[in-house]
C-alpha atoms as a PDB file:
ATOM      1  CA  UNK A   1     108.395 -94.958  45.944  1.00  0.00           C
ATOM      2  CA  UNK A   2     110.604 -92.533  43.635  1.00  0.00           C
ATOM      3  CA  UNK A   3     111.863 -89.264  45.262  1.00  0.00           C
ATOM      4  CA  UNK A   4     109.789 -86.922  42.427  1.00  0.00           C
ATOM      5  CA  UNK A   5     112.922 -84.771  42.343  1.00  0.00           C
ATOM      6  CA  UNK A   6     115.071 -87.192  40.920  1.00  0.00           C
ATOM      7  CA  UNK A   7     113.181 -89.601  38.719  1.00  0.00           C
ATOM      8  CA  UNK A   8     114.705 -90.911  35.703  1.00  0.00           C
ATOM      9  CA  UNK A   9     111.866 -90.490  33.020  1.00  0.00           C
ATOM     10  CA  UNK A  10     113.445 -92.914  30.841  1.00  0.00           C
ATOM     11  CA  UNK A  11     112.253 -95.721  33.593  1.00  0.00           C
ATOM     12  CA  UNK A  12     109.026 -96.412  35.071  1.00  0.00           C
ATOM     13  CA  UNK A  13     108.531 -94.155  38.275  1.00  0.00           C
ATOM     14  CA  UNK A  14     106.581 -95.347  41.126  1.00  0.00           C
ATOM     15  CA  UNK A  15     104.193 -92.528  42.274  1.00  0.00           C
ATOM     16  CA  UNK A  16     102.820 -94.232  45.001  1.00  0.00           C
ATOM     17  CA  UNK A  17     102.930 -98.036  46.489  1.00  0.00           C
ATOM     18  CA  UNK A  18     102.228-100.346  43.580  1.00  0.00           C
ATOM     19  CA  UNK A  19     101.353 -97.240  41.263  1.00  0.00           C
ATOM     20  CA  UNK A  20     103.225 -96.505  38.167  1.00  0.00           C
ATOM     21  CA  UNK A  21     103.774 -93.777  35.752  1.00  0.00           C
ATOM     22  CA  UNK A  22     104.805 -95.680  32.693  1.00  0.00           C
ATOM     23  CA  UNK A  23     104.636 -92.919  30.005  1.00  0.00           C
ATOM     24  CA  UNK A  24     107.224 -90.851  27.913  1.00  0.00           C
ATOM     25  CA  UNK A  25     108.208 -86.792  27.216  1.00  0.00           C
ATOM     26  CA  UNK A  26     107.722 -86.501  23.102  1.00  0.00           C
ATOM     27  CA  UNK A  27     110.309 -83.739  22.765  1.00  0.00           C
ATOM     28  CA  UNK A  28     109.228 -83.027  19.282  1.00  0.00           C
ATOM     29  CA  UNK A  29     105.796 -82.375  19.923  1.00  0.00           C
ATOM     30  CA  UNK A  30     105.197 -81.158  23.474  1.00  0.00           C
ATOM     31  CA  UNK A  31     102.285 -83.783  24.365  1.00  0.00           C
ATOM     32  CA  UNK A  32     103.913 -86.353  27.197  1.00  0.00           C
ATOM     33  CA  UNK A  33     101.495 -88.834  27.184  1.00  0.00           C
ATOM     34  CA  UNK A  34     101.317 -90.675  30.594  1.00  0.00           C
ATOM     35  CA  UNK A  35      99.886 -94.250  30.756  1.00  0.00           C
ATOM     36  CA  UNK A  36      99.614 -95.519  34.452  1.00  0.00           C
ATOM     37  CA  UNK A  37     100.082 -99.259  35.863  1.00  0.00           C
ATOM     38  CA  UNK A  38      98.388-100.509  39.104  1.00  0.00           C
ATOM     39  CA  UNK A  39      99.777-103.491  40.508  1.00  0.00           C
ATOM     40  CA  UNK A  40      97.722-105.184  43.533  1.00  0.00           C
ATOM     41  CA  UNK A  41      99.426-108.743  44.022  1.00  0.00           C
ATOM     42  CA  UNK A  42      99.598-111.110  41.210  1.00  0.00           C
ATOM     43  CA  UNK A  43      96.995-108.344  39.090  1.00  0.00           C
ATOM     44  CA  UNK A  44      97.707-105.812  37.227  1.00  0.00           C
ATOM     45  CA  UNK A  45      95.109-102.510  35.643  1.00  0.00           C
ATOM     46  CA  UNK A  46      97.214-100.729  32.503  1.00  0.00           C
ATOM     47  CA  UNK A  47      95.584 -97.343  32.395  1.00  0.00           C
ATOM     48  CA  UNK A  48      95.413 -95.308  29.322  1.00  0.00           C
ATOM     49  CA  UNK A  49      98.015 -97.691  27.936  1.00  0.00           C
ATOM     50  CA  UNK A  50      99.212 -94.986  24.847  1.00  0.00           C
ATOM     51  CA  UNK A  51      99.103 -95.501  21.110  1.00  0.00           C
ATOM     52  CA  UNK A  52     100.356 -97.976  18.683  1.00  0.00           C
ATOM     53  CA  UNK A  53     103.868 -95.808  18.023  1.00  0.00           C
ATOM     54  CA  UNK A  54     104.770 -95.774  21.928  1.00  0.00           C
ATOM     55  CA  UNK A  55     104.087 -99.452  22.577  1.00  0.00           C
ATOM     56  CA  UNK A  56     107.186-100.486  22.907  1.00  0.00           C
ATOM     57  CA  UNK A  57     108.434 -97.829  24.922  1.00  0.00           C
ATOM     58  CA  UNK A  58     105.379 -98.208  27.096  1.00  0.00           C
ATOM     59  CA  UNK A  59     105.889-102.060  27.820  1.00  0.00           C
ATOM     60  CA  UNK A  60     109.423-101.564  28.237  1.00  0.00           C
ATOM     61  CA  UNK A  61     108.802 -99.679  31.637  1.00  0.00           C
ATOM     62  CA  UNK A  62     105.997-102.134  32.320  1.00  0.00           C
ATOM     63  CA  UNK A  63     108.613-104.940  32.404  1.00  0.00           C
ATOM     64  CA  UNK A  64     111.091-102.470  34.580  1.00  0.00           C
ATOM     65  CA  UNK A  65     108.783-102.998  37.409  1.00  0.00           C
ATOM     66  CA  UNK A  66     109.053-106.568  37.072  1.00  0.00           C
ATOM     67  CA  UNK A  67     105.627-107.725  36.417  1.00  0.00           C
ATOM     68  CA  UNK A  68     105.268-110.319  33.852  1.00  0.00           C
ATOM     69  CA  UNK A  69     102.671-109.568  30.456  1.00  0.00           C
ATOM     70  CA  UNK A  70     100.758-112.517  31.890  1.00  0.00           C
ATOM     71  CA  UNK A  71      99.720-110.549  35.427  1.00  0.00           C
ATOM     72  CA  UNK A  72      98.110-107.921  33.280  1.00  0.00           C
ATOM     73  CA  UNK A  73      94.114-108.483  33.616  1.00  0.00           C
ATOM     74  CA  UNK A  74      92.513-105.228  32.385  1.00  0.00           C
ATOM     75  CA  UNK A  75      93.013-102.178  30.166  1.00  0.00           C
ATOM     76  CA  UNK A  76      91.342 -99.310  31.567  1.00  0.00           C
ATOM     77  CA  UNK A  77      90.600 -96.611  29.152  1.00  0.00           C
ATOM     78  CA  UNK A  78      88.906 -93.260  29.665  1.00  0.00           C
ATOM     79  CA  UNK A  79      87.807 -92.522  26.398  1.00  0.00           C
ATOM     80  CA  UNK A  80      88.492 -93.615  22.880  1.00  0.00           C
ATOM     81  CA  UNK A  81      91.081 -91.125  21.073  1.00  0.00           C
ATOM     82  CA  UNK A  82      94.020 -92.946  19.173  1.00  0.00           C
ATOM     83  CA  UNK A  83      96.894 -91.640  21.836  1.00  0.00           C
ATOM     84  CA  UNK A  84      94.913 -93.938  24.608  1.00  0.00           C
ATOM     85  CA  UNK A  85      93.906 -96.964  22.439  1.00  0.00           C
ATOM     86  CA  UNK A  86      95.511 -97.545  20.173  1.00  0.00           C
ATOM     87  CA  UNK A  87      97.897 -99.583  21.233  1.00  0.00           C
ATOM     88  CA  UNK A  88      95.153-102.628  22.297  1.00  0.00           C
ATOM     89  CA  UNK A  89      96.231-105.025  19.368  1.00  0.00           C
ATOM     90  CA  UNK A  90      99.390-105.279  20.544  1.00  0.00           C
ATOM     91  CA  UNK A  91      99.007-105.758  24.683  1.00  0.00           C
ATOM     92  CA  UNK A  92      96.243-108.075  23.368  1.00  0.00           C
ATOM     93  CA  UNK A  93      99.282-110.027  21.573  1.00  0.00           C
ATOM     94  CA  UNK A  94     102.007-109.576  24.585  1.00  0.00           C
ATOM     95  CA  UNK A  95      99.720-110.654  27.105  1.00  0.00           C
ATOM     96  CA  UNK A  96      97.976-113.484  25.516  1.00  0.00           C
ATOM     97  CA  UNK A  97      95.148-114.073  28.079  1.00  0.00           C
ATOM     98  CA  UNK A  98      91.800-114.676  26.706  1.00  0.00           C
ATOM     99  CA  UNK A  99      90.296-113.937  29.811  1.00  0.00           C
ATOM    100  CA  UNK A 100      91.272-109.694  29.143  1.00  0.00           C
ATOM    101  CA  UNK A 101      89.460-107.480  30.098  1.00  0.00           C
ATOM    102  CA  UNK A 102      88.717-104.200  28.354  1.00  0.00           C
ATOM    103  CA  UNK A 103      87.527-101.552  30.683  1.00  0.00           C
ATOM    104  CA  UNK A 104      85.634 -98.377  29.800  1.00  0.00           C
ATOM    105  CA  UNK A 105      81.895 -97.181  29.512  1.00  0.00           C
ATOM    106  CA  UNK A 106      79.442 -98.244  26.906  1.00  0.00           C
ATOM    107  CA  UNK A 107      79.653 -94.823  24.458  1.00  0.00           C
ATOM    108  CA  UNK A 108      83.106 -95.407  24.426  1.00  0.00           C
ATOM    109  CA  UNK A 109      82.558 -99.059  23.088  1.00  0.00           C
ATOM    110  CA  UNK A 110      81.294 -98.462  19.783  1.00  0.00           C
ATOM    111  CA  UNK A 111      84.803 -96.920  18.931  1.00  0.00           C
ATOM    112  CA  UNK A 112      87.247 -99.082  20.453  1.00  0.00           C
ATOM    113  CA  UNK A 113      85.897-102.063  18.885  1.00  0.00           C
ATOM    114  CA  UNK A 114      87.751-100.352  15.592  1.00  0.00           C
ATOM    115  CA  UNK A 115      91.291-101.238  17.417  1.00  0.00           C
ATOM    116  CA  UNK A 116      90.983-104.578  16.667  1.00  0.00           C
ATOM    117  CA  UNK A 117      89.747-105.150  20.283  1.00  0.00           C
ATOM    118  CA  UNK A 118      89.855-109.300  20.966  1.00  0.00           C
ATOM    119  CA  UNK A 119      89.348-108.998  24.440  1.00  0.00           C
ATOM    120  CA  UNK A 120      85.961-109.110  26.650  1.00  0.00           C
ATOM    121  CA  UNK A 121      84.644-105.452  27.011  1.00  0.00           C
ATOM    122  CA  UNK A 122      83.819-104.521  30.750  1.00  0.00           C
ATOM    123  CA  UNK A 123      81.366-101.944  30.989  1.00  0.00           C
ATOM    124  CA  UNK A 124      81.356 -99.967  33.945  1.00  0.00           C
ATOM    125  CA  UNK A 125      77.801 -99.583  33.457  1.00  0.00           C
ATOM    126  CA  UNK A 126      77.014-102.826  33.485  1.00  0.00           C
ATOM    127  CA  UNK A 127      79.306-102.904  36.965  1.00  0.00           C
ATOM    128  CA  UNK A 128      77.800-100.112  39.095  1.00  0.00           C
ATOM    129  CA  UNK A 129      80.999 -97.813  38.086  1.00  0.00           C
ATOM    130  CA  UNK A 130      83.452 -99.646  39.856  1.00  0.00           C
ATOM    131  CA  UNK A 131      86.099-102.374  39.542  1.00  0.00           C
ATOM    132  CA  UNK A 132      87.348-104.674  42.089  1.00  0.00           C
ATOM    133  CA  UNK A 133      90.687-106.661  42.244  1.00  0.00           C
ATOM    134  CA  UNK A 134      90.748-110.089  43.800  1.00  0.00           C
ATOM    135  CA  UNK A 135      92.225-108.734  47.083  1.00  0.00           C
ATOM    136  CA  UNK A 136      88.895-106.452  47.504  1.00  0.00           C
ATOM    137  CA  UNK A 137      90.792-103.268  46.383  1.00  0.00           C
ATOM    138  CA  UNK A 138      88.302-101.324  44.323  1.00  0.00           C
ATOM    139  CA  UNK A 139      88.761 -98.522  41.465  1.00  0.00           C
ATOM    140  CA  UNK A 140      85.642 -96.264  41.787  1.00  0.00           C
ATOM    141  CA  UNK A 141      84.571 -94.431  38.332  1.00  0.00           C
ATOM    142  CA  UNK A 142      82.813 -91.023  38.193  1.00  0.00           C
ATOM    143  CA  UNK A 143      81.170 -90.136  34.739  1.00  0.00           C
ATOM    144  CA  UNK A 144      82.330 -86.706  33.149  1.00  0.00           C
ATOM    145  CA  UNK A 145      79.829 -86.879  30.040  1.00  0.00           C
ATOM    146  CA  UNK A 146      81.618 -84.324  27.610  1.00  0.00           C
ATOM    147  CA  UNK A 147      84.527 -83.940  28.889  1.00  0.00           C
ATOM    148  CA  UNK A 148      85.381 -84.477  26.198  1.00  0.00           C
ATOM    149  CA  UNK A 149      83.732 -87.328  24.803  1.00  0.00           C
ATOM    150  CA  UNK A 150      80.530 -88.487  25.355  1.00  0.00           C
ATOM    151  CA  UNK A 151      81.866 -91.250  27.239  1.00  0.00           C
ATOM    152  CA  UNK A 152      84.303 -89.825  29.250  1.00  0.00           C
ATOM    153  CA  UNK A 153      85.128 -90.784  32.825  1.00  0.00           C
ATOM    154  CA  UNK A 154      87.865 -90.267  35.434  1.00  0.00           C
ATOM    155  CA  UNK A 155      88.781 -93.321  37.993  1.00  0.00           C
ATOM    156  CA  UNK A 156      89.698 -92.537  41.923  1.00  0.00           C
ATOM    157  CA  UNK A 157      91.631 -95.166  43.318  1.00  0.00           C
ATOM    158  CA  UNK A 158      91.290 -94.798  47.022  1.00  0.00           C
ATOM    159  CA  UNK A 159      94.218 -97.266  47.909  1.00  0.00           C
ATOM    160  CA  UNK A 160      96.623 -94.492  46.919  1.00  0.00           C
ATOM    161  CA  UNK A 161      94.410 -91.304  46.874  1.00  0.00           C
ATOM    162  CA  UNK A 162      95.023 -91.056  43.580  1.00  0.00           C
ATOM    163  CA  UNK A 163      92.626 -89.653  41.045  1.00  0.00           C
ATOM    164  CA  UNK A 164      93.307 -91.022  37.262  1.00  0.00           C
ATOM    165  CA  UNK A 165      91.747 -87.841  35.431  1.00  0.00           C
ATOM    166  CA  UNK A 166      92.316 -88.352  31.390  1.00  0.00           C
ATOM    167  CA  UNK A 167      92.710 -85.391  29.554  1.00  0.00           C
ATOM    168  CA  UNK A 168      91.230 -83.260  32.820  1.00  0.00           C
ATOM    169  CA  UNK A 169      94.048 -81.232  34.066  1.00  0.00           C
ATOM    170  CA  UNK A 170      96.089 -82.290  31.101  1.00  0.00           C
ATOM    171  CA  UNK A 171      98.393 -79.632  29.362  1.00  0.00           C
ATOM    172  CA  UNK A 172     100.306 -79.268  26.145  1.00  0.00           C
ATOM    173  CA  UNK A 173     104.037 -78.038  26.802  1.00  0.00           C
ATOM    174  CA  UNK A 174     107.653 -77.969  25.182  1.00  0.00           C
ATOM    175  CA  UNK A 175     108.395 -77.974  29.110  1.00  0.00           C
ATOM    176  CA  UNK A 176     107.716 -80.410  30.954  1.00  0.00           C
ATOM    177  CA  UNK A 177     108.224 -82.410  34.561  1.00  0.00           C
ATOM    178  CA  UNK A 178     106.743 -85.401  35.701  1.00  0.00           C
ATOM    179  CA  UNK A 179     104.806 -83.090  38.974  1.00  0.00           C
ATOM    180  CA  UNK A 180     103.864 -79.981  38.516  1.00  0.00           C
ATOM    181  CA  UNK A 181     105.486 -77.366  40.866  1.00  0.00           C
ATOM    182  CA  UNK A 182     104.334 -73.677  40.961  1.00  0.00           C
ATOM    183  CA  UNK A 183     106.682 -70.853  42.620  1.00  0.00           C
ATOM    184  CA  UNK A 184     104.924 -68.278  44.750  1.00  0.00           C
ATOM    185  CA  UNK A 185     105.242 -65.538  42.513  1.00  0.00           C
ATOM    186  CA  UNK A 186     103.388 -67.948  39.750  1.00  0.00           C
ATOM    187  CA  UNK A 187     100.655 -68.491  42.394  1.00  0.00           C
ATOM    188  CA  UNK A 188      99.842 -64.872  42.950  1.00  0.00           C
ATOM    189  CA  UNK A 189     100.076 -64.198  39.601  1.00  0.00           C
ATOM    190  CA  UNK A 190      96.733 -62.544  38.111  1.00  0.00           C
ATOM    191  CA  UNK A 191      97.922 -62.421  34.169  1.00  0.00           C
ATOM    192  CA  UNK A 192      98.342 -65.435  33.385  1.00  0.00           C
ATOM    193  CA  UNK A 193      98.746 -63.795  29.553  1.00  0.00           C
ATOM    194  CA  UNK A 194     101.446 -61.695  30.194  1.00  0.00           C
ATOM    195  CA  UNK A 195     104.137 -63.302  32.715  1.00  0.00           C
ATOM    196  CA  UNK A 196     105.189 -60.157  35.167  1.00  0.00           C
ATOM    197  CA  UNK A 197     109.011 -62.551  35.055  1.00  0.00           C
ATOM    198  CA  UNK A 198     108.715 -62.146  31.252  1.00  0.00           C
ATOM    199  CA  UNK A 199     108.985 -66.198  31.293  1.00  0.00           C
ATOM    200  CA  UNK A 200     108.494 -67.805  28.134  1.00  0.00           C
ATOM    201  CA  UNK A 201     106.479 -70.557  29.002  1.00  0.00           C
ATOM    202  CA  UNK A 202     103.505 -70.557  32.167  1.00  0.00           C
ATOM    203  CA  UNK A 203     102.434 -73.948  33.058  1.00  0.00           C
ATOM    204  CA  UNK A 204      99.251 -72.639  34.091  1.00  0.00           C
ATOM    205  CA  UNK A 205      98.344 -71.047  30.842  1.00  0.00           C
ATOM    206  CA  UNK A 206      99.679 -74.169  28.647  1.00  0.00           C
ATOM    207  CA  UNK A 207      96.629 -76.458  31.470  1.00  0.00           C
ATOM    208  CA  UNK A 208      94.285 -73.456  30.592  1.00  0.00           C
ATOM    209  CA  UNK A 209      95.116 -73.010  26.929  1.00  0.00           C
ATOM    210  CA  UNK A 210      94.794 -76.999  26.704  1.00  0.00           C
ATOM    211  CA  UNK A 211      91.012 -77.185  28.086  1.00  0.00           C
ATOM    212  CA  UNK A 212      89.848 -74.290  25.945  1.00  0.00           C
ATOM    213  CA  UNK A 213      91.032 -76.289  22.812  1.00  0.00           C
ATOM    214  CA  UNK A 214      90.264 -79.959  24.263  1.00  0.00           C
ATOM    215  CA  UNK A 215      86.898 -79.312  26.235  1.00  0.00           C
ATOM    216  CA  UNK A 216      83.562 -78.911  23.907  1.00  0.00           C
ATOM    217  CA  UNK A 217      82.311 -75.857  26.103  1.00  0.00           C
ATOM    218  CA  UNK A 218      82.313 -74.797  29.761  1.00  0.00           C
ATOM    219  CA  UNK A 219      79.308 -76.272  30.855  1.00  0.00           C
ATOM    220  CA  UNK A 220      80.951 -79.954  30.471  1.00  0.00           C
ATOM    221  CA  UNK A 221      84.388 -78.442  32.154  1.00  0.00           C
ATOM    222  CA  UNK A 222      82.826 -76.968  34.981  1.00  0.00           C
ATOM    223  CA  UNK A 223      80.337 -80.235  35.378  1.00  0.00           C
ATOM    224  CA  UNK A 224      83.046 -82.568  35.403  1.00  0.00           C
ATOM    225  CA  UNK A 225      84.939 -80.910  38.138  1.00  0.00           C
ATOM    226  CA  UNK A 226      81.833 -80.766  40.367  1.00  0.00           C
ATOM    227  CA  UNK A 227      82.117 -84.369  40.378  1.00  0.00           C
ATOM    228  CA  UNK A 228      85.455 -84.742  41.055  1.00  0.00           C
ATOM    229  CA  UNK A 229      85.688 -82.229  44.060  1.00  0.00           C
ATOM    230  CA  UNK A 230      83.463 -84.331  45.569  1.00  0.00           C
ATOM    231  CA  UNK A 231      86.039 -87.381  45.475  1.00  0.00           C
ATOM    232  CA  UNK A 232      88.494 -87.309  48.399  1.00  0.00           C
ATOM    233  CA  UNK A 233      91.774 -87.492  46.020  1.00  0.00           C
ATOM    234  CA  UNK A 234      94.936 -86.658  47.126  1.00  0.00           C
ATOM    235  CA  UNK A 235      97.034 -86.345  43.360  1.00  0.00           C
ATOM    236  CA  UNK A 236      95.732 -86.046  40.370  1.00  0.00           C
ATOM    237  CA  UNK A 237      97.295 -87.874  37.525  1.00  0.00           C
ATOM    238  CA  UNK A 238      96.293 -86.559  33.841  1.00  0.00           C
ATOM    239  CA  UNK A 239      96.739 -88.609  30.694  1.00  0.00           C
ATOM    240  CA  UNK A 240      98.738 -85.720  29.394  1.00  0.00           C
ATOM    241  CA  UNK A 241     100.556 -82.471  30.753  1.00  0.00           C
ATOM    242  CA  UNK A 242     102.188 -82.819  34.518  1.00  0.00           C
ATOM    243  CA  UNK A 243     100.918 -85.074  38.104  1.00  0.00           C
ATOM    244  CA  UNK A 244      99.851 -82.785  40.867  1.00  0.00           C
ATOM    245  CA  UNK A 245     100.011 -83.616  44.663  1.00  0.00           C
ATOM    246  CA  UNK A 246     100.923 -80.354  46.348  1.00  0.00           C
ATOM    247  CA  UNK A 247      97.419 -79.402  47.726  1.00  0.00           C
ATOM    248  CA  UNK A 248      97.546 -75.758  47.377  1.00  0.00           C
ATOM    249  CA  UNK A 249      99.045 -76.379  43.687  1.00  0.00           C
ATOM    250  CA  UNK A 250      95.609 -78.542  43.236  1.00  0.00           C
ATOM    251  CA  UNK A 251      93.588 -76.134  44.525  1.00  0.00           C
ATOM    252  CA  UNK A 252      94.751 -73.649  42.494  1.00  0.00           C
ATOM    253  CA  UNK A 253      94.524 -74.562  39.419  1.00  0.00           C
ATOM    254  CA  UNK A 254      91.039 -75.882  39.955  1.00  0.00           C
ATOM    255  CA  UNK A 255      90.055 -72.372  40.904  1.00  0.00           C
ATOM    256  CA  UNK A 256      91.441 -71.300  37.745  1.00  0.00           C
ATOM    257  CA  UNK A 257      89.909 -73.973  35.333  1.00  0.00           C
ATOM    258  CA  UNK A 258      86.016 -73.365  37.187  1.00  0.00           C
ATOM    259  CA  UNK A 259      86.485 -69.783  36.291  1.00  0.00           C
ATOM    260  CA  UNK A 260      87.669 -70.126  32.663  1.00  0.00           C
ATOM    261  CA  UNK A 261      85.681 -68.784  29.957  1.00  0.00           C
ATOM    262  CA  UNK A 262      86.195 -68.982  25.956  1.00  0.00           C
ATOM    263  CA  UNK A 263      85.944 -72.992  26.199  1.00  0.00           C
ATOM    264  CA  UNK A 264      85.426 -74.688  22.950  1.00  0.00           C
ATOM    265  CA  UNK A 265      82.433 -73.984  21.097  1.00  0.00           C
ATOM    266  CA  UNK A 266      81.779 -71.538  23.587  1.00  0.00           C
ATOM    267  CA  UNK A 267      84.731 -69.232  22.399  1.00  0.00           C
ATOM    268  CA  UNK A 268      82.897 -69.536  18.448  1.00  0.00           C
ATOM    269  CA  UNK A 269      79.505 -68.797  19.369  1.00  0.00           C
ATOM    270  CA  UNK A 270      79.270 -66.997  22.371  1.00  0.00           C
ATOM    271  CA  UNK A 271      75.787 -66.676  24.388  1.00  0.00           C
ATOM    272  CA  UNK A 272      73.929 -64.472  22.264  1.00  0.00           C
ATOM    273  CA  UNK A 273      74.052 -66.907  18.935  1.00  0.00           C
ATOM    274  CA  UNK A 274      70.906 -67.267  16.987  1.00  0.00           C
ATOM    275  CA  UNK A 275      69.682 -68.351  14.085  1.00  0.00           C
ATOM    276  CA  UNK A 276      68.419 -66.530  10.919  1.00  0.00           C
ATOM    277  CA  UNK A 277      65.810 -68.061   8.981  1.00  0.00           C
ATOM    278  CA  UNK A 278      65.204 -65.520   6.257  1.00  0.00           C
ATOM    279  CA  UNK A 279      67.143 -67.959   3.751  1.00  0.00           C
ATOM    280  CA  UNK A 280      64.793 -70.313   3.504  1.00  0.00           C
ATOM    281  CA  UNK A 281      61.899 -68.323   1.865  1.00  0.00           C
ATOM    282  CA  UNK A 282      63.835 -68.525  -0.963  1.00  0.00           C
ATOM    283  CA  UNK A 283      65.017 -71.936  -0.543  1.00  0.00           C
ATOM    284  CA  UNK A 284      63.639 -74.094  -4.092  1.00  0.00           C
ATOM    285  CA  UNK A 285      63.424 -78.214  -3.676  1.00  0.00           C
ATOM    286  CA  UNK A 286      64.036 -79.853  -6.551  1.00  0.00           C
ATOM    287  CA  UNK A 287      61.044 -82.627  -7.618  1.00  0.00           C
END
């Protein structure tokens, strides 16, 4: 496994035994996008495998680890945005095997099918939540409805400890490692909004800033971390924004995200929003 120190980014890193971080750092925009590769023997599970732009950067470091197209048997995706999916046409093309599966939850379905999906869809409703490999290793899946799409989910892989979060925890930066590290000063710090070190960039304000713009309000943040605290991860691994596997670095952050207010909609309408019918007394239908 890669010393997380001294990765080279422009390779596939291993983050833990037969798990990869195949992704890239767009320097122009800020969003590193991080699709993940399982390999368990001859198998292989692409997760969140990036759009159609970043293919070939993506495959690239899927060949670095020297798996062949041909082991890959399922795409894994969390929900159905363009920077996870749409890429499918072409792994669909690369991999040639008709027996491909597609893996994500039904609500999700409806949209994918518009990426020119060839490839049998595996529900993970239809399959208890959970996905096995030949050798008995299982991926478990735990439902985050909202967060942020009706369909969203987040996958705990407890080979490696590892929970596979999408856009949970994620974070929009022009800075950027592949693991996020936290001095102590940044860990005491109260004011998130103005850094006492007069930094220019907080990593904990770009996760929080990220969820208040991504997340549809703070009842679907703050449900879809109750289900994940009660999976026994030990890193969490975002579609976008930086890993985490220092414990205290974990638990910090989740204290700040179940304590954030302002979160989509919720930052509009507020709690006292009502409606005002007095308009329609003088509404006129036409015959």
């Amino acid at each position: 496994m890669s010393d997380h120190n001294t990765a080279n980014y422009d390779r596939a890193v291993e983050i833990a035994e037969g798990v990869f971080w195949v992704g890239f750092f767009d320097t122009q925009t800020g969003l590193h996008s991080n699709p993940y590769l399982i390999i368990d023997n001859d198998e292989v599970v692409v997760i969140d495998g990036g759009s159609r732009p970043d293919f070939a950067t993506v495959m690239m470091k899927i060949l670095q680890t020297g798996i062949l197209p041909s082991q890959i048997t399922a795409l894994l995706y969390h929900h159905y945005d363009p920077d996870l999916c749409g890429s499918i046409s072409n792994f669909e093309d690369i991999i040639e095997n008709k027996s491909l599966k597609v893996i994500s939850a039904n609500e999700n379905f409806m949209f994918i099918q518009h990426y020119s999906m060839d490839s049998k869809p595996f529900s993970i409703d239809a399959h208890h939540n959970q996905f096995s490999f030949s050798s008995g290793r299982t991926l478990k899946f735990i439902r985050t409805p909202y967060a942020h799409s009706q369909g969203s989910f987040v996958t705990f892989d407890p080979t490696s400890g590892i929970l596979f979060t999408s856009d949970l925890f994620g974070s929009l930066s022009s800075e950027w490692d592949l693991f996020l590290t936290l001095s102590p000063q940044c860990m005491a710090c109260v004011n998130v909004l103005n850094c006492p070190e007069k930094k220019e960039n907080c990593p904990i304000r770009d996760v929080l800033d990220f969820h208040k713009n991504i997340m549809p309000s703070e009842k679907a943040l703050k449900y879809a971390l109750k289900q994940m605290l009660a999976v026994p991860f030990q890193m969490i691994a975002p579609q976008h924004g930086s890993l985490m596997s220092d414990a205290t670095v974990i638990a910090h952050v989740i204290h700040q995200l179940t304590s954030l207010q302002d979160v989509g909609i919720d930052k509009i309408i507020g709690n006292d929003f009502d409606f005002n019918f007095n308009h329609l007394e003088n509404l006129r239908l036409t015959p």
